[in-house]
C-alpha atoms as a PDB file:
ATOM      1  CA  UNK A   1     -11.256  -3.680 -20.168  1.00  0.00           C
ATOM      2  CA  UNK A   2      -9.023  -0.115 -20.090  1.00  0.00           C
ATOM      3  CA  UNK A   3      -5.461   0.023 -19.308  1.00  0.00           C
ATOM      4  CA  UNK A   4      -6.337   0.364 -15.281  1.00  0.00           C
ATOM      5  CA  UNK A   5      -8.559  -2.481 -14.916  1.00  0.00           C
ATOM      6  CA  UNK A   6      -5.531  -4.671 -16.369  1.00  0.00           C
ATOM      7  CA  UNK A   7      -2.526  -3.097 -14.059  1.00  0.00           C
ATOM      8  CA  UNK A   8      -4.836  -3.736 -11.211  1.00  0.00           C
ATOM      9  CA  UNK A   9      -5.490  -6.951 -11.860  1.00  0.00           C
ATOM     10  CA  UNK A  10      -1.881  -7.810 -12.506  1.00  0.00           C
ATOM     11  CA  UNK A  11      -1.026  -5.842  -8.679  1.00  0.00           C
ATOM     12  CA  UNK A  12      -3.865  -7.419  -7.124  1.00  0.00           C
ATOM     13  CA  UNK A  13      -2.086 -10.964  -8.422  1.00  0.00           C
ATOM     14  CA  UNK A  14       0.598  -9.553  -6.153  1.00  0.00           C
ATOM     15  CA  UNK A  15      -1.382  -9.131  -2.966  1.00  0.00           C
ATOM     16  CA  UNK A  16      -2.520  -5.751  -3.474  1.00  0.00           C
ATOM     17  CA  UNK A  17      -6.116  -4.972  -2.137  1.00  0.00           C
ATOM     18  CA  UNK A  18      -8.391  -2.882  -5.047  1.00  0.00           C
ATOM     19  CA  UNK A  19      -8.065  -0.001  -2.498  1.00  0.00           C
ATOM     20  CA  UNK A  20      -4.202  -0.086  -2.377  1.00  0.00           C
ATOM     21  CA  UNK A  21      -4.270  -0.344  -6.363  1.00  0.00           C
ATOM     22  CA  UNK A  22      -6.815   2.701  -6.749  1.00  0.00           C
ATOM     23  CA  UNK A  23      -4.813   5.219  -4.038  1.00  0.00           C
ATOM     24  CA  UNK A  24      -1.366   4.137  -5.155  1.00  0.00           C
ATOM     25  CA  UNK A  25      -2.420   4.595  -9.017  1.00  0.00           C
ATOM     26  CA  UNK A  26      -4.004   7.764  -8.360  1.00  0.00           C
ATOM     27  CA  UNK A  27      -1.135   9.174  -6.976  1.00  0.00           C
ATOM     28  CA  UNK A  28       1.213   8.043 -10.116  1.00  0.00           C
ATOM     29  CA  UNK A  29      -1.704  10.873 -12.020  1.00  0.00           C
ATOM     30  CA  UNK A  30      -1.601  13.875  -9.566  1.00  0.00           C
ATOM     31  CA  UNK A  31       0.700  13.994  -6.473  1.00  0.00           C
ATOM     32  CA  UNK A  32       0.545  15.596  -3.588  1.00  0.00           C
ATOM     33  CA  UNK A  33      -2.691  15.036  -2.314  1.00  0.00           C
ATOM     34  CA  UNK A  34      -4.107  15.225   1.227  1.00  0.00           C
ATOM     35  CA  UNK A  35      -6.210  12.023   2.316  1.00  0.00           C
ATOM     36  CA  UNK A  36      -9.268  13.743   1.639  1.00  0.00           C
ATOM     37  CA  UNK A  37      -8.569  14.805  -2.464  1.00  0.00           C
ATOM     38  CA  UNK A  38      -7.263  11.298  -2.771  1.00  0.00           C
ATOM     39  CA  UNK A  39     -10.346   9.510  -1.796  1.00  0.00           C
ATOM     40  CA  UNK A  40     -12.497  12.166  -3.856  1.00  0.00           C
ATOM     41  CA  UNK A  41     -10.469  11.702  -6.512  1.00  0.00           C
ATOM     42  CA  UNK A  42      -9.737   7.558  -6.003  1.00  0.00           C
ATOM     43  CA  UNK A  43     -13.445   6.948  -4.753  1.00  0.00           C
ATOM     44  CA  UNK A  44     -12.508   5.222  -2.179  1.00  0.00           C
ATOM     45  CA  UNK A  45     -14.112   5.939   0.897  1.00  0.00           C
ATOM     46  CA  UNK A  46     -13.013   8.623   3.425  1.00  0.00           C
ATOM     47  CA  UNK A  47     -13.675   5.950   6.247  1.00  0.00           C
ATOM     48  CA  UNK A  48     -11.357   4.054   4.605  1.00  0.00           C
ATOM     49  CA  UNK A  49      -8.698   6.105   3.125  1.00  0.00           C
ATOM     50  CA  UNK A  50      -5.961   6.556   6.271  1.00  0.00           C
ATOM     51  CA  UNK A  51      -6.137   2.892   6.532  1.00  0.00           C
ATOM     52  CA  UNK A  52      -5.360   2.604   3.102  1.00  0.00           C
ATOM     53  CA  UNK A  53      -2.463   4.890   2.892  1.00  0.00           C
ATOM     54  CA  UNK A  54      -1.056   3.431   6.458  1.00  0.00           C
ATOM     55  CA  UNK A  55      -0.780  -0.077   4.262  1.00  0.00           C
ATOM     56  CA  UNK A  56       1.276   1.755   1.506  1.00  0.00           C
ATOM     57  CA  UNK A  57       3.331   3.277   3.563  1.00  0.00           C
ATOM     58  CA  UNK A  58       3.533  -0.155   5.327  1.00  0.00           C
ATOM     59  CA  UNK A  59       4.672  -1.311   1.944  1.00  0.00           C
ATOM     60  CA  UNK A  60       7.161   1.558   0.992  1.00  0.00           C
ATOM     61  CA  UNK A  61       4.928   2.452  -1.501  1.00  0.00           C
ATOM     62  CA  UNK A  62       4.143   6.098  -0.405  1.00  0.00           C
ATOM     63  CA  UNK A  63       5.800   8.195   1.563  1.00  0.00           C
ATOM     64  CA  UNK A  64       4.231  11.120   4.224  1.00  0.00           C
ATOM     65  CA  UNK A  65       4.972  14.939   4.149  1.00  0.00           C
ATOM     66  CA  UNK A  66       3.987  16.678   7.200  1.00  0.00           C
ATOM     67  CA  UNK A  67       2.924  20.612   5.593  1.00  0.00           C
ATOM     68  CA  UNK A  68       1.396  23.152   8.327  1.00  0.00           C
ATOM     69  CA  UNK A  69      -1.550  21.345   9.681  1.00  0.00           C
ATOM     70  CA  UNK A  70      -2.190  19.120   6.477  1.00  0.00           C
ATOM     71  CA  UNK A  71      -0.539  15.840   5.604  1.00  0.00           C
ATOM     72  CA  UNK A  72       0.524  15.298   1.752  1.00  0.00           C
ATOM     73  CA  UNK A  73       1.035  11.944   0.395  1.00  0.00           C
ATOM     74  CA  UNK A  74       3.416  10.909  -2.493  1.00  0.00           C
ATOM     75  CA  UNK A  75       3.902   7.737  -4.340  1.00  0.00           C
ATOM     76  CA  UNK A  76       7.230   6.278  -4.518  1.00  0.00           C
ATOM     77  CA  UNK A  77       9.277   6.192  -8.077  1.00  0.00           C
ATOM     78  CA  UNK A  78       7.493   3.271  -9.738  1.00  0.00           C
ATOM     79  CA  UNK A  79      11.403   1.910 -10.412  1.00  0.00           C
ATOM     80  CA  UNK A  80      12.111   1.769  -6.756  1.00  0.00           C
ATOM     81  CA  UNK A  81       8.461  -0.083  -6.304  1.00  0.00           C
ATOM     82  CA  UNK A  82       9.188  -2.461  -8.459  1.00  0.00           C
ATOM     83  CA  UNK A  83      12.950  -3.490  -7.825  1.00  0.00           C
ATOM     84  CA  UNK A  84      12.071  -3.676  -4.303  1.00  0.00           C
ATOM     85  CA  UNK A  85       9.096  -6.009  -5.087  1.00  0.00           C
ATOM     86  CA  UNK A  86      11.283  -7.711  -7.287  1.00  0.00           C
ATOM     87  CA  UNK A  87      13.677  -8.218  -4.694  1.00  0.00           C
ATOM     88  CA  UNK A  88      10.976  -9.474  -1.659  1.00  0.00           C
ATOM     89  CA  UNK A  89       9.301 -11.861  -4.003  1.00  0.00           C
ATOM     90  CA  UNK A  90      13.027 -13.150  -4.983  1.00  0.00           C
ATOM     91  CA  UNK A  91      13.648 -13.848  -1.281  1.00  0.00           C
ATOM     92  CA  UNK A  92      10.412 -14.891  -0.638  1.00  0.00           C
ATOM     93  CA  UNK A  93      10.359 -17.612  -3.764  1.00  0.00           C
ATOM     94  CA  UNK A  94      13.600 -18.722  -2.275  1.00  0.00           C
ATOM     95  CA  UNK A  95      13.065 -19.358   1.202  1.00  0.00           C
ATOM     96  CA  UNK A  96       9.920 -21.501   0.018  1.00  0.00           C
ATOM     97  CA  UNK A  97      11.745 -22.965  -2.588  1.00  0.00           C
ATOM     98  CA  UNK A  98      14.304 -24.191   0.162  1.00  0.00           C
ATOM     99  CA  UNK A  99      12.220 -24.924   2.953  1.00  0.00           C
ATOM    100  CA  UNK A 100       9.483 -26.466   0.750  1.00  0.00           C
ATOM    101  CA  UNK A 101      12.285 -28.906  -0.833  1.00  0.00           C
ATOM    102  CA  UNK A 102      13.384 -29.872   2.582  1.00  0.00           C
ATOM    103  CA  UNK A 103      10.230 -30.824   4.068  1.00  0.00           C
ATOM    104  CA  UNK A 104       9.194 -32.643   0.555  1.00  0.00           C
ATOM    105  CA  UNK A 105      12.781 -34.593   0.801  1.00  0.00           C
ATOM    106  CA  UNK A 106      11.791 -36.103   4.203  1.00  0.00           C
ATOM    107  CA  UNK A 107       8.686 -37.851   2.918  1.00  0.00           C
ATOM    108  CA  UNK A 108       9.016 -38.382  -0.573  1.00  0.00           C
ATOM    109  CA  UNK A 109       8.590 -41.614  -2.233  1.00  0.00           C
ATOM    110  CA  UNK A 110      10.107 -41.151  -5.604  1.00  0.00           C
ATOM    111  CA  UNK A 111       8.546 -44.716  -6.381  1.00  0.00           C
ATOM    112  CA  UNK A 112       4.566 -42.943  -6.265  1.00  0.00           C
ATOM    113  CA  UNK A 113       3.115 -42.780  -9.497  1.00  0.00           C
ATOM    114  CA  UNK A 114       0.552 -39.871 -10.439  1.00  0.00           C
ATOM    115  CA  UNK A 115      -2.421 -40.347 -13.213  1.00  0.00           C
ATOM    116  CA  UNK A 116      -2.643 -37.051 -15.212  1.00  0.00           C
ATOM    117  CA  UNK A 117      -6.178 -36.596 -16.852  1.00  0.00           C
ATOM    118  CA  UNK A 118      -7.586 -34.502 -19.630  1.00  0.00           C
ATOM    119  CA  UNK A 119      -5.018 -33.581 -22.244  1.00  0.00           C
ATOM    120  CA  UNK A 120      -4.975 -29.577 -21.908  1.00  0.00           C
ATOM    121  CA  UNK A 121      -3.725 -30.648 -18.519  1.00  0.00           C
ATOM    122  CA  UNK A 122      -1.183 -33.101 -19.395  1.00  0.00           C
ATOM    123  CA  UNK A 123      -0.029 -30.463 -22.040  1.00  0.00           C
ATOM    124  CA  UNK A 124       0.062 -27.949 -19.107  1.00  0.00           C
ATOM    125  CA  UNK A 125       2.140 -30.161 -17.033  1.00  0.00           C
ATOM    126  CA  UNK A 126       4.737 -31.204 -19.647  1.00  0.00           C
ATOM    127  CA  UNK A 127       5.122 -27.469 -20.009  1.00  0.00           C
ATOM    128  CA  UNK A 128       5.894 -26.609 -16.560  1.00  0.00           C
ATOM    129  CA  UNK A 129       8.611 -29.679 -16.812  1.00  0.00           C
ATOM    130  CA  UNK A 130      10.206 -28.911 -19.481  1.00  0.00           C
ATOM    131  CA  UNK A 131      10.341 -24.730 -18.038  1.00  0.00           C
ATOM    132  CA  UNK A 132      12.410 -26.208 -15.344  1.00  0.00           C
ATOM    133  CA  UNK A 133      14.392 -28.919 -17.369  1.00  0.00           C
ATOM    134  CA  UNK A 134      18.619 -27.900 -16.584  1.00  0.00           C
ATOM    135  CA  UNK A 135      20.154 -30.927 -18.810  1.00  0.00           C
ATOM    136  CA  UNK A 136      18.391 -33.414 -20.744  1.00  0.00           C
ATOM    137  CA  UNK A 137      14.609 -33.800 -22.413  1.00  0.00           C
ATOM    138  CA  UNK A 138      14.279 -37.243 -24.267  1.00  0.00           C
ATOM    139  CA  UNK A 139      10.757 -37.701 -26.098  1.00  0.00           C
ATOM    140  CA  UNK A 140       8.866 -39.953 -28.019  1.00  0.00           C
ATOM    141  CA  UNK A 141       5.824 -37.543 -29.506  1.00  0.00           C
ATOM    142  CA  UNK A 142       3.733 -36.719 -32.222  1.00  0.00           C
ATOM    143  CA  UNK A 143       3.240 -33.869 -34.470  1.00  0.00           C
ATOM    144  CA  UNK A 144       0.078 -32.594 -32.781  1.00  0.00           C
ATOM    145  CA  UNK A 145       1.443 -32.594 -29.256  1.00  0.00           C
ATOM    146  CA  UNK A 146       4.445 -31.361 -29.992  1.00  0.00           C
ATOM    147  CA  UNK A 147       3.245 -27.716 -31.501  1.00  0.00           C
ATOM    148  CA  UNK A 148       2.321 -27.120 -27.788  1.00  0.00           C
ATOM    149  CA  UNK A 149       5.430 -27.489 -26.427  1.00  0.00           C
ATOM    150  CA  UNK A 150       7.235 -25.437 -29.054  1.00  0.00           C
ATOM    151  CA  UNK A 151       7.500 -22.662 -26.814  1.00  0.00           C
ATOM    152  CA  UNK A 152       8.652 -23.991 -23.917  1.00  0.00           C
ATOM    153  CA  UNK A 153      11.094 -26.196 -25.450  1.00  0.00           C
ATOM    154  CA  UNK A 154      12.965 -23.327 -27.511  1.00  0.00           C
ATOM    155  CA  UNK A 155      13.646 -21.749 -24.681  1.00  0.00           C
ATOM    156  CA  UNK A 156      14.901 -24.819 -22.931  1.00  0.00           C
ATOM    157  CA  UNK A 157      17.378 -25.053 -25.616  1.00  0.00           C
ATOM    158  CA  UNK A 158      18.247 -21.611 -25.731  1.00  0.00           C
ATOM    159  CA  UNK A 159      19.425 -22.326 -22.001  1.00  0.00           C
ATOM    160  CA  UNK A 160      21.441 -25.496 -23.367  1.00  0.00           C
ATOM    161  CA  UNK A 161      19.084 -28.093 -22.651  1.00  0.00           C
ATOM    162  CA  UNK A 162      19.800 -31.099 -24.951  1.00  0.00           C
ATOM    163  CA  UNK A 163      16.769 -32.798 -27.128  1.00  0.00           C
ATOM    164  CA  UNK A 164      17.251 -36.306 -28.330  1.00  0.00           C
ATOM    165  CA  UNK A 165      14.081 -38.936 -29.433  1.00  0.00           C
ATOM    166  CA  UNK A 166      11.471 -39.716 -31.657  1.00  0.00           C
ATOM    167  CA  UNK A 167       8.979 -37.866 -33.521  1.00  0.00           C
ATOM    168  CA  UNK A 168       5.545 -39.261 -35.675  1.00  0.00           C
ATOM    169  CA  UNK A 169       4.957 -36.481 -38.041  1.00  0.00           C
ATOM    170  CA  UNK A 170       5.459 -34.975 -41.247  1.00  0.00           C
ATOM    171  CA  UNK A 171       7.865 -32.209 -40.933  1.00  0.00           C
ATOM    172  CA  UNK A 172      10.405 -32.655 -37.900  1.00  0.00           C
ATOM    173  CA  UNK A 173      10.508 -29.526 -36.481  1.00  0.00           C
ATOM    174  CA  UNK A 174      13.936 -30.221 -34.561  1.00  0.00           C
ATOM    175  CA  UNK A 175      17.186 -31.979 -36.174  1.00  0.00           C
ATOM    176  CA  UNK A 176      17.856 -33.257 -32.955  1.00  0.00           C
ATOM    177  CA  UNK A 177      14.405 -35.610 -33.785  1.00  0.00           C
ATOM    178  CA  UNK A 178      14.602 -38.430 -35.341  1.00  0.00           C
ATOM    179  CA  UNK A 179      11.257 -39.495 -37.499  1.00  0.00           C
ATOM    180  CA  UNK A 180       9.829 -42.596 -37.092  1.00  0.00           C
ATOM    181  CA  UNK A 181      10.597 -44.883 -40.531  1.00  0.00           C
ATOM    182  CA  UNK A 182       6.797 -46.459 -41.164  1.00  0.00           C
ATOM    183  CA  UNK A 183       4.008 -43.504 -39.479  1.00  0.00           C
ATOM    184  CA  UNK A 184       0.765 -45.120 -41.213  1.00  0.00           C
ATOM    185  CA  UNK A 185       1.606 -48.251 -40.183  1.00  0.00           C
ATOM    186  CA  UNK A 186       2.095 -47.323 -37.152  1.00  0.00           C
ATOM    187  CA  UNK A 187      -0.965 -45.467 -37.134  1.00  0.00           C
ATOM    188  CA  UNK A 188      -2.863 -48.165 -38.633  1.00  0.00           C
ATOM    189  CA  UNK A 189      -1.817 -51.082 -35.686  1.00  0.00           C
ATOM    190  CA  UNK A 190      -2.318 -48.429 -32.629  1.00  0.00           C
ATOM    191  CA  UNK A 191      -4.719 -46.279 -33.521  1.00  0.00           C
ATOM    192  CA  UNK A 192      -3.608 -43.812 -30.506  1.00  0.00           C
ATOM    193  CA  UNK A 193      -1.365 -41.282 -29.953  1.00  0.00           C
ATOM    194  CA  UNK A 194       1.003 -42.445 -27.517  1.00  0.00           C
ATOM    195  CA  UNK A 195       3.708 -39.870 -25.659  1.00  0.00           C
ATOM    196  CA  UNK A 196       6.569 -40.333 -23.809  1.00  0.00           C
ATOM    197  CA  UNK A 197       8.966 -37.252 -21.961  1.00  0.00           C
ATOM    198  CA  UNK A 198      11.694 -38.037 -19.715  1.00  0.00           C
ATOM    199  CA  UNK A 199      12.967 -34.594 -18.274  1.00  0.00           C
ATOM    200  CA  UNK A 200      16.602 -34.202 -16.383  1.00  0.00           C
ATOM    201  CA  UNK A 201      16.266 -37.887 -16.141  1.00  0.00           C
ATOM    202  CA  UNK A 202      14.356 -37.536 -13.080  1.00  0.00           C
ATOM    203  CA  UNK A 203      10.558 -36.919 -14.139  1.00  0.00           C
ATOM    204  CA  UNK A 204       9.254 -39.115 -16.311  1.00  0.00           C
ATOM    205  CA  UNK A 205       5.471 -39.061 -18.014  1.00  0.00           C
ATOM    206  CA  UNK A 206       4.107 -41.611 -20.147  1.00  0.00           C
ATOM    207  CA  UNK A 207       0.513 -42.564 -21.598  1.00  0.00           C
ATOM    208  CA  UNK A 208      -2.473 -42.030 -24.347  1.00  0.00           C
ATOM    209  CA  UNK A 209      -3.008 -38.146 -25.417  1.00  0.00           C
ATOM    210  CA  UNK A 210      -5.235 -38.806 -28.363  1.00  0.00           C
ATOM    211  CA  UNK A 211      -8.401 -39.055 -26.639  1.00  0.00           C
ATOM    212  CA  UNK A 212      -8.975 -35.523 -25.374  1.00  0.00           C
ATOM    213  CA  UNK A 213     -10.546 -35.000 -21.740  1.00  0.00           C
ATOM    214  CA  UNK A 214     -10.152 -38.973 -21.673  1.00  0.00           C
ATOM    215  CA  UNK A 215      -6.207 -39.261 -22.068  1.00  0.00           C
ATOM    216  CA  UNK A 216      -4.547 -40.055 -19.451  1.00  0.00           C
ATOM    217  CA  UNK A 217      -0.941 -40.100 -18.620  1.00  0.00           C
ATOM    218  CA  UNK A 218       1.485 -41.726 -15.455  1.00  0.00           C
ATOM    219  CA  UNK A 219       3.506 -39.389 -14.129  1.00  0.00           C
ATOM    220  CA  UNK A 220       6.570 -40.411 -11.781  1.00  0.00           C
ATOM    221  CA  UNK A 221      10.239 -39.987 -10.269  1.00  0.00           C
ATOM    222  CA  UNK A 222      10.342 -44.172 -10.019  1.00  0.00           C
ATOM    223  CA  UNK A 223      14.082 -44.335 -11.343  1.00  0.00           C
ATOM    224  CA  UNK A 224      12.800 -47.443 -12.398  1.00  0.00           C
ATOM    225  CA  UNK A 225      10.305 -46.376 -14.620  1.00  0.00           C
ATOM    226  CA  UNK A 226      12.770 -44.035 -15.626  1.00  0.00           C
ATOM    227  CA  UNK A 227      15.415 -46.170 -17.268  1.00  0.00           C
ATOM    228  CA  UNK A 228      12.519 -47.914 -18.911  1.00  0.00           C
ATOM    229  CA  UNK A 229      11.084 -45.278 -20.647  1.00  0.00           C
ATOM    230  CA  UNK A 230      15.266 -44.327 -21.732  1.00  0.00           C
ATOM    231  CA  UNK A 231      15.440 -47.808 -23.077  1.00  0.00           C
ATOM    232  CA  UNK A 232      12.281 -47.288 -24.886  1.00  0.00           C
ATOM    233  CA  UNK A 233      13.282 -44.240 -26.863  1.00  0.00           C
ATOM    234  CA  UNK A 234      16.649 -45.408 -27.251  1.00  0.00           C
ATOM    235  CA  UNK A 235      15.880 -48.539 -29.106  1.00  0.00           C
ATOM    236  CA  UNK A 236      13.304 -46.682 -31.282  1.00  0.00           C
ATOM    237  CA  UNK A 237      16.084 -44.379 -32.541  1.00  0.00           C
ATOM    238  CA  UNK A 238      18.440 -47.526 -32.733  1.00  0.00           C
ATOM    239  CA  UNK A 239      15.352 -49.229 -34.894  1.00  0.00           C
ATOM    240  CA  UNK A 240      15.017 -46.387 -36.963  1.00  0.00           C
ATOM    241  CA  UNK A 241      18.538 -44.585 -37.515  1.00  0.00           C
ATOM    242  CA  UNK A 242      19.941 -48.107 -38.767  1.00  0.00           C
ATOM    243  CA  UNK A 243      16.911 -48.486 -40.949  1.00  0.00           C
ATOM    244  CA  UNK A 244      18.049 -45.156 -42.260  1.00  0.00           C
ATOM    245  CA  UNK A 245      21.271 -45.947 -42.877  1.00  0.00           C
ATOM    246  CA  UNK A 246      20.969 -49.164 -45.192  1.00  0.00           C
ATOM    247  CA  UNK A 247      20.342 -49.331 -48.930  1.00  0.00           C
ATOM    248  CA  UNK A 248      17.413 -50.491 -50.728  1.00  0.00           C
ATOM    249  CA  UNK A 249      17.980 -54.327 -50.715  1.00  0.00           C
ATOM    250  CA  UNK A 250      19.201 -54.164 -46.935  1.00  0.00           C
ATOM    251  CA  UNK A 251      16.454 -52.042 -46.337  1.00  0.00           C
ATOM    252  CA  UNK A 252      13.665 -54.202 -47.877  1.00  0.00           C
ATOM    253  CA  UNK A 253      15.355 -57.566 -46.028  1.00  0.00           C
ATOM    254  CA  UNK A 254      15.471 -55.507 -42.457  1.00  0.00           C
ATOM    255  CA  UNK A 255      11.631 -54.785 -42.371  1.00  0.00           C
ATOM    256  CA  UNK A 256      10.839 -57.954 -44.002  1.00  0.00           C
ATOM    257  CA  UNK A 257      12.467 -59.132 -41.109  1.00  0.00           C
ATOM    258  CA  UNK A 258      11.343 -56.560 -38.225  1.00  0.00           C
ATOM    259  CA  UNK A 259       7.716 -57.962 -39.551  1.00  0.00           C
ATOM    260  CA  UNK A 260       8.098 -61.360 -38.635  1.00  0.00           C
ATOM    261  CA  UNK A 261       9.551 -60.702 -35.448  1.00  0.00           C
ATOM    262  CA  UNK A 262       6.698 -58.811 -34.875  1.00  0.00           C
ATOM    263  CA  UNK A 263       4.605 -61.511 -35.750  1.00  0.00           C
ATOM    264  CA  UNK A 264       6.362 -63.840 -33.073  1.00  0.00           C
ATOM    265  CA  UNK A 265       5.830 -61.323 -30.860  1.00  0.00           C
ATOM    266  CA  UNK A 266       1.691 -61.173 -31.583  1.00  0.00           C
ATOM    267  CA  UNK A 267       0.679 -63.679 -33.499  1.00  0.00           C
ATOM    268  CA  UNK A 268       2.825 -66.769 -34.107  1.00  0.00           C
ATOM    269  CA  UNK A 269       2.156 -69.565 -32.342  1.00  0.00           C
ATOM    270  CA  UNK A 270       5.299 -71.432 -30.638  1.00  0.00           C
ATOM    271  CA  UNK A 271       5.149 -74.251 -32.900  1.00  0.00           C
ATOM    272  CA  UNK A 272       5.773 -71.450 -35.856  1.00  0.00           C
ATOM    273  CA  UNK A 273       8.202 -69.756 -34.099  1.00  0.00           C
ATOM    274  CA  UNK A 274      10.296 -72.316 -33.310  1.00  0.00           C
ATOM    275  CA  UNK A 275      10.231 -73.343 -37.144  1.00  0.00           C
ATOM    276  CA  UNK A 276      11.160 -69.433 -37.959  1.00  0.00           C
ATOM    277  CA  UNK A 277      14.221 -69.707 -35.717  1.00  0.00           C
ATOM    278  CA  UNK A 278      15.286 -72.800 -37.523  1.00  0.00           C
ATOM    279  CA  UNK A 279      14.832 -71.014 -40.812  1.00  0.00           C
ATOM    280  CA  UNK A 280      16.959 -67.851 -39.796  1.00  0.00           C
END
């Protein structure tokens, strides 16, 4: 595809008919030109061409010189095009932005929760989050998930955005992560790859993304659901940053003891439980 297939693609993203795209490009090469050498030269047709040029114009995108008996066309400064595009779309984006958020504000129900299939477009969705997160972005996440985000998250920071939670992986790719102590084990009991994202600590998405097309994920504003999924990252870095912080022997004891709480929690019956609790 040549260089003027691809801008007209990208204008006719904007609105632009393939007509408007042709004339107003042709007249960037070779200017002034009566209707009739810009439709020989732009093939579009002479039916077709005043029309064309009337939308332009419409558009402040060319401008009309009366000369004798002929009428010469010339395209305006692509700098002034585009600021003033710039400019409409800005005030465009923001009187939907505002009247879009007002009308969703009278209905919503911040307690609705949304199922996300297929993890490209979970992936895609944490993306568009995290381009609008302003404050906060707490995650629980693996390695593989994680790479996809890369982008979107160094901006956020860039922009001041704080990172804080729990990574199952190798290398962490942020200090701001903190790795999870025992990864094989993990791996071993679940056998999934779990996520969790709380963004601005008002979206919150949670669920299985190991699973390809077939992962699915809960998506919701539930503040509820919200303070959950905090609690849940913040006592995985509690977990974790002590278990950091002890030495060998304390260590050893702490998961000895993590393990049989974890066996209460599964497998003990309450017979052997409450003979545990008597032992502590």
């Amino acid at each position: 595809m040549n260089q003027d297939h691809l801008i007209m693609n990208d204008m006719k993203k904007l609105g632009f008919s393939e007509y408007e795209c042709k004339a107003y490009l042709k007249l960037l090469e070779d200017f002034p030109l009566n209707g009739y050498a810009l439709s020989k030269n732009s093939g579009i047709p002479r039916s077709r061409i005043y029309e064309v040029l009337k939308n332009l114009m419409d558009k402040q995108m060319v401008f009309e010189q009366a000369q004798e008996k002929n009428k010469l066309y010339y395209p305006v400064e692509p700098d002034i095009f585009i600021n003033k595009l710039k400019a409409d779309y800005k005030e465009a984006f923001t009187n939907i932005s505002q009247f879009a958020e007002r009308r969703y504000k009278e209905k919503k129900q911040n307690d609705k929760l949304v199922v996300i299939k297929g993890r490209q477009n979970i992936i895609s969705f944490l993306n568009l989050l995290i381009k609008g997160a302003q404050k906060r972005i707490a995650v629980s996440i693996w390695e593989e998930e994680i790479t996809q985000l890369t982008q979107e998250l160094d901006m956020a920071l860039k922009r001041g955005v704080v990172l804080r939670g729990i990574y199952f992986g190798e290398k962490v790719p942020y200090d701001m992560l903190v790795p999870h102590r025992r990864i094989k084990r993990y791996m071993a009991e679940k056998k999934e790859r779990y996520l969790s994202i709380i963004i601005d600590n008002a979206h919150a998405i949670s669920g299985i993304v190991s699973r390809q097309e077939d992962s699915k994920v809960t998506y919701t504003r539930d503040e509820g659901f919200i303070e959950i999924s905090e609690d849940y990252i913040a006592h995985d870095l509690v977990v974790n940053m002590y278990s950091a912080s002890l030495d060998e022997t304390a260590y050893i004891a702490y998961e000895e003891f993590a393990d049989n709480v974890h066996k209460y929690y599964f497998h003990y019956t309450d017979e052997e439980f409450l003979t545990y609790k008597k032992l502590r």
